[in-house]
N, C-alpha and C. Protein backbone atom coordinates (compact mmCIF):
# COMPACT_ATOMS: atom_id res chain seq x y z
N UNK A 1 -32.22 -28.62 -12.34
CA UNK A 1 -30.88 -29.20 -12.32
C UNK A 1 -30.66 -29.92 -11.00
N UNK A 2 -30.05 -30.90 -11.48
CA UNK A 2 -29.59 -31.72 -9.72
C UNK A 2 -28.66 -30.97 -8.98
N UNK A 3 -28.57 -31.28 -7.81
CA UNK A 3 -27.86 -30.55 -6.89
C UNK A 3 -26.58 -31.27 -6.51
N UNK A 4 -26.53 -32.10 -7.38
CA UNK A 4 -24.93 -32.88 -7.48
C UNK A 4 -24.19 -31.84 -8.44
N UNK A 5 -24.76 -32.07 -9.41
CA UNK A 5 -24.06 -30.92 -10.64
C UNK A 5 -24.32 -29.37 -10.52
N UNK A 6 -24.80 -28.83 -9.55
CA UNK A 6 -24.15 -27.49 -8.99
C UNK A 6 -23.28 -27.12 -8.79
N UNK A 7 -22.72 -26.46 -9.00
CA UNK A 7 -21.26 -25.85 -8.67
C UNK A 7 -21.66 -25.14 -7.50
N UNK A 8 -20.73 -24.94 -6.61
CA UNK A 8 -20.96 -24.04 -5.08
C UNK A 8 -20.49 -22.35 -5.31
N UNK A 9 -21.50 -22.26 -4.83
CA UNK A 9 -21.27 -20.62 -4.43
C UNK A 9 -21.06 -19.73 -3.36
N UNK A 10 -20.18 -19.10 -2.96
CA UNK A 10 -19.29 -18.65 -1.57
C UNK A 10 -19.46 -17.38 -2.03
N UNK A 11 -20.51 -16.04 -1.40
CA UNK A 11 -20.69 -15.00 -1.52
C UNK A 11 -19.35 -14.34 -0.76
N UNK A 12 -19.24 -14.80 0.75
CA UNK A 12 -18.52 -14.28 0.97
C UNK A 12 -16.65 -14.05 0.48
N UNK A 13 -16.31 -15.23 -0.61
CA UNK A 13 -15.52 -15.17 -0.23
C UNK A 13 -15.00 -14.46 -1.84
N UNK A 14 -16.16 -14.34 -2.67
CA UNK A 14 -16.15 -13.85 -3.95
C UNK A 14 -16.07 -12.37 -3.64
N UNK A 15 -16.46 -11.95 -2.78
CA UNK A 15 -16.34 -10.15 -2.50
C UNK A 15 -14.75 -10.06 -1.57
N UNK A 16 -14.17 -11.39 -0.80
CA UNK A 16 -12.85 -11.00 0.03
C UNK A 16 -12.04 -11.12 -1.13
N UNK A 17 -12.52 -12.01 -2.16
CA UNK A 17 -11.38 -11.86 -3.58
C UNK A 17 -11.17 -10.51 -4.09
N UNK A 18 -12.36 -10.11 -4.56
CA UNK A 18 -12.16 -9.24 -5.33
C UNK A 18 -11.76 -7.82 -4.32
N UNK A 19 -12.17 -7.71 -3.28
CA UNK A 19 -11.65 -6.87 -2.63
C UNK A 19 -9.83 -6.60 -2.37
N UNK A 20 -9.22 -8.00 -2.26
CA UNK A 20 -8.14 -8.25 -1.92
C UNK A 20 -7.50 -7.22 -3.55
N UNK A 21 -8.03 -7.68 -4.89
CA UNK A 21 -7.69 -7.59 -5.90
C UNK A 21 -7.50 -6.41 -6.26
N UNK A 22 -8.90 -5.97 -5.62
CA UNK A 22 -8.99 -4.33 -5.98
C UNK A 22 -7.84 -3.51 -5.33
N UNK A 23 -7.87 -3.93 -4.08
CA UNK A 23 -6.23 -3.52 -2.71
C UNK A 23 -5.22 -3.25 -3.81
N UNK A 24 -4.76 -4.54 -4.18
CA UNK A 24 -3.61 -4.86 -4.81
C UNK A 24 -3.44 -4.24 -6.30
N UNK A 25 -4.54 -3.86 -7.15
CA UNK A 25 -4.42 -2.92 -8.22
C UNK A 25 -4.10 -1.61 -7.98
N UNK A 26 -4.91 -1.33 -6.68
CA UNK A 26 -4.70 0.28 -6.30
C UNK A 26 -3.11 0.46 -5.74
N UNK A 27 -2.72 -0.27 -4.89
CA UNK A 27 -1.59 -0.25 -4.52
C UNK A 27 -0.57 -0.11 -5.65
N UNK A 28 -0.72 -1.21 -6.56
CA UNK A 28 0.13 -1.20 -7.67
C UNK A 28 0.40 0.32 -8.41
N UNK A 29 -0.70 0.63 -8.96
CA UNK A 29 -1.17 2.04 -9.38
C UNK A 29 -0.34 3.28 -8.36
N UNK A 30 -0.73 2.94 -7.18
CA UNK A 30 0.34 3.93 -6.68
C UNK A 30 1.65 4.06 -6.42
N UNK A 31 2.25 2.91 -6.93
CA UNK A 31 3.72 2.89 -6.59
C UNK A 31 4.03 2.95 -7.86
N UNK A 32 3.18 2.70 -9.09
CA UNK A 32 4.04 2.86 -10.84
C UNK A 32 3.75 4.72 -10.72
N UNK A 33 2.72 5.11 -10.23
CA UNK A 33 2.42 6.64 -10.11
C UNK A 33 3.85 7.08 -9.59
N UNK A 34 4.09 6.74 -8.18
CA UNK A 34 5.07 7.56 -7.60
C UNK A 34 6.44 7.48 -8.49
N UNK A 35 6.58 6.69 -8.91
CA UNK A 35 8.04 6.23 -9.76
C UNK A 35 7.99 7.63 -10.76
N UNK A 36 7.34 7.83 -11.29
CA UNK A 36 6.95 9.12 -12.19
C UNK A 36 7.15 10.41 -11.36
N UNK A 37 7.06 10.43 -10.51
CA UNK A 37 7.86 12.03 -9.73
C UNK A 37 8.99 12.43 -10.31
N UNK A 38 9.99 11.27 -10.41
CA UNK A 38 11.27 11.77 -10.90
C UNK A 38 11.28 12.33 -12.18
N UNK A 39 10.10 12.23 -12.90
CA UNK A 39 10.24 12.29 -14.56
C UNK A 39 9.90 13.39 -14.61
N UNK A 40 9.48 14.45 -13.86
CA UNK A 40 8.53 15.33 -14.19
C UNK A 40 9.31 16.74 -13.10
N UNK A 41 9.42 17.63 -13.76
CA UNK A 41 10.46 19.24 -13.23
C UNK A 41 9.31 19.23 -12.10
N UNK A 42 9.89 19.45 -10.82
CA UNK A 42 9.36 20.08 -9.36
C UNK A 42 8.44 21.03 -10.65
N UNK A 43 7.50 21.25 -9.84
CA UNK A 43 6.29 22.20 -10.07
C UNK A 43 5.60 22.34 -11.60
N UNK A 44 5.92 21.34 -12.19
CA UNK A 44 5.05 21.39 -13.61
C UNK A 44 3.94 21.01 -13.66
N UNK A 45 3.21 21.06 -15.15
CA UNK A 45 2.24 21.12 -14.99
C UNK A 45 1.73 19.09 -14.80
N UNK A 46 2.91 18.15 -15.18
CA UNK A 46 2.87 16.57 -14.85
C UNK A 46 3.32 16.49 -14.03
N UNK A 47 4.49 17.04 -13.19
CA UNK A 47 4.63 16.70 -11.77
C UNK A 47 3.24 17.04 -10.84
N UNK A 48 2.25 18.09 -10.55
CA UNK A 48 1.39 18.30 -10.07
C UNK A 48 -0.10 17.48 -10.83
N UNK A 49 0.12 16.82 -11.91
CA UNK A 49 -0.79 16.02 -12.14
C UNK A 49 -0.61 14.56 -11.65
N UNK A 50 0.98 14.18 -11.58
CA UNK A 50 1.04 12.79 -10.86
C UNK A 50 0.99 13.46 -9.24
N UNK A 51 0.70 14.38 -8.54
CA UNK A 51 0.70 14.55 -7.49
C UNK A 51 -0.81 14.34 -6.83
N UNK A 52 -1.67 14.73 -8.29
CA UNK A 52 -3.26 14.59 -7.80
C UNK A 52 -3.52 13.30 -7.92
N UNK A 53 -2.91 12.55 -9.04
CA UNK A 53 -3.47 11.00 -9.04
C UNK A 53 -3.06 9.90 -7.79
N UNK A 54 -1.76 10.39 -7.14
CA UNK A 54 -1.47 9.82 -6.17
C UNK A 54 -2.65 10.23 -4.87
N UNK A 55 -2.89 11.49 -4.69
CA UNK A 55 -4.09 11.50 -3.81
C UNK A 55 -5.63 11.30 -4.30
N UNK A 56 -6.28 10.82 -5.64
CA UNK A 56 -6.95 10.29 -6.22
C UNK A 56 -6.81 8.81 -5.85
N UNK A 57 -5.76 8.19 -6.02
CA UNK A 57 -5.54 6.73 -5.85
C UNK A 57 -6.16 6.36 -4.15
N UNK A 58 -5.18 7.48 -3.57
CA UNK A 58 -5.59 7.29 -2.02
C UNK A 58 -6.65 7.26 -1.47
N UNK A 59 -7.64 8.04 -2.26
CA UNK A 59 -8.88 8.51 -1.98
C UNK A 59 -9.80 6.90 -1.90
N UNK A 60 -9.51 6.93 -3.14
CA UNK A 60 -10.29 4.91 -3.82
C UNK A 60 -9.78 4.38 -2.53
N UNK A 61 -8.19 4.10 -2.09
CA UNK A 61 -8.17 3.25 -1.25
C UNK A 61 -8.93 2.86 0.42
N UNK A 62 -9.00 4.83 0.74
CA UNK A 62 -9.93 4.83 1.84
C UNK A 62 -11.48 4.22 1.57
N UNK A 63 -11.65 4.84 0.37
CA UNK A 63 -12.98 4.66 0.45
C UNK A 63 -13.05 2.88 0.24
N UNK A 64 -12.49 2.29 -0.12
CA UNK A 64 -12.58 0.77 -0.18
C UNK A 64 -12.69 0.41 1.19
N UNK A 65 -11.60 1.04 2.20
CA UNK A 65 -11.46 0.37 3.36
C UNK A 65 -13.01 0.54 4.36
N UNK A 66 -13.29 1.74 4.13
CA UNK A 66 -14.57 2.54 4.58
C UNK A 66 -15.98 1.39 4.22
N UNK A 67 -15.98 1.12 2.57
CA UNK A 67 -16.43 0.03 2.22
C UNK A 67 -16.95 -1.43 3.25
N UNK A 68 -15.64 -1.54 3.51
CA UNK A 68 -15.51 -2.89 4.58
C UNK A 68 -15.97 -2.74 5.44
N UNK A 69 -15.73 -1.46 5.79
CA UNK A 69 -15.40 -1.46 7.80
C UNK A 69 -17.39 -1.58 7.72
N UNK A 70 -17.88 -0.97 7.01
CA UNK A 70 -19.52 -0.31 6.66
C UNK A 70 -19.89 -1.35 6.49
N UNK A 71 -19.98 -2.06 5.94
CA UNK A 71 -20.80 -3.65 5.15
C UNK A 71 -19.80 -4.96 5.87
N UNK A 72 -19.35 -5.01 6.79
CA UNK A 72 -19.05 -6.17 7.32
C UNK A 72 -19.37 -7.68 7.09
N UNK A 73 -21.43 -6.89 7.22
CA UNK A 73 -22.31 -7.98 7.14
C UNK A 73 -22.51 -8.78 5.90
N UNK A 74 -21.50 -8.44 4.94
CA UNK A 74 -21.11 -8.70 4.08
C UNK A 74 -20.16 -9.73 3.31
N UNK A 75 -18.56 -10.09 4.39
CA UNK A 75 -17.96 -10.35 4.69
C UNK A 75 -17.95 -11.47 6.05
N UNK A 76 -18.66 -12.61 5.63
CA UNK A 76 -18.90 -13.08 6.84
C UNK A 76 -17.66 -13.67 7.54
N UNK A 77 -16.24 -13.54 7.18
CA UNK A 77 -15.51 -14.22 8.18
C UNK A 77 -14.95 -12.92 8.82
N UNK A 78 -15.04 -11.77 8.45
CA UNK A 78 -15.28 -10.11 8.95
C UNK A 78 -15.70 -10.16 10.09
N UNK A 79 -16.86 -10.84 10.05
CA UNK A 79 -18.10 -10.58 11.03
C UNK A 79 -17.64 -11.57 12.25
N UNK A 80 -16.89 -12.52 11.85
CA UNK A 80 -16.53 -13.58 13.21
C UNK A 80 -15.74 -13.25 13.93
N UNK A 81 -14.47 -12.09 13.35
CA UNK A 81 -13.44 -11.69 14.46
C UNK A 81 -13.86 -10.90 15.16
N UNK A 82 -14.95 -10.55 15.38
CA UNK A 82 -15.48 -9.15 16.74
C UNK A 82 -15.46 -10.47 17.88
């Protein structure tokens, strides 16, 4: 194929997308989670299940950030702000 009719490919910026995306689902997820506290009697058995998914959610989010901070080299406009 000619290299006119290539389409371009940006590794880095296909992983800052989807990263951003992933942020923004998890986030979402935890604020429709928390809204659900109110629905559920102090100490039941769904109030203490939306209590684990909110620290489930949190968990994903560290570990995403952990993700980044780890693979930088990954992220090459990451790598330019040091």
């Amino acid at each position: 194929m000619n290299d006119n009719n290539t389409k371009p490919f940006d590794k880095d910026f296909v992983l800052q997308v989807t990263v951003r995306n992933i942020h923004k689902d998890i986030d979402f997820s935890i604020r429709r989670t928390f809204e659900r506290f109110a629905d559920f009697e102090s100490g039941s058995k769904k109030h203490n299940e939306v209590f684990e998914t909110l620290g489930v959610l949190h968990k994903m989010h560290t570990l995403l950030d952990e993700f980044e901070e780890n693979n930088n080299h990954l992220f090459n406009t990451k790598q330019e702000v040091k």
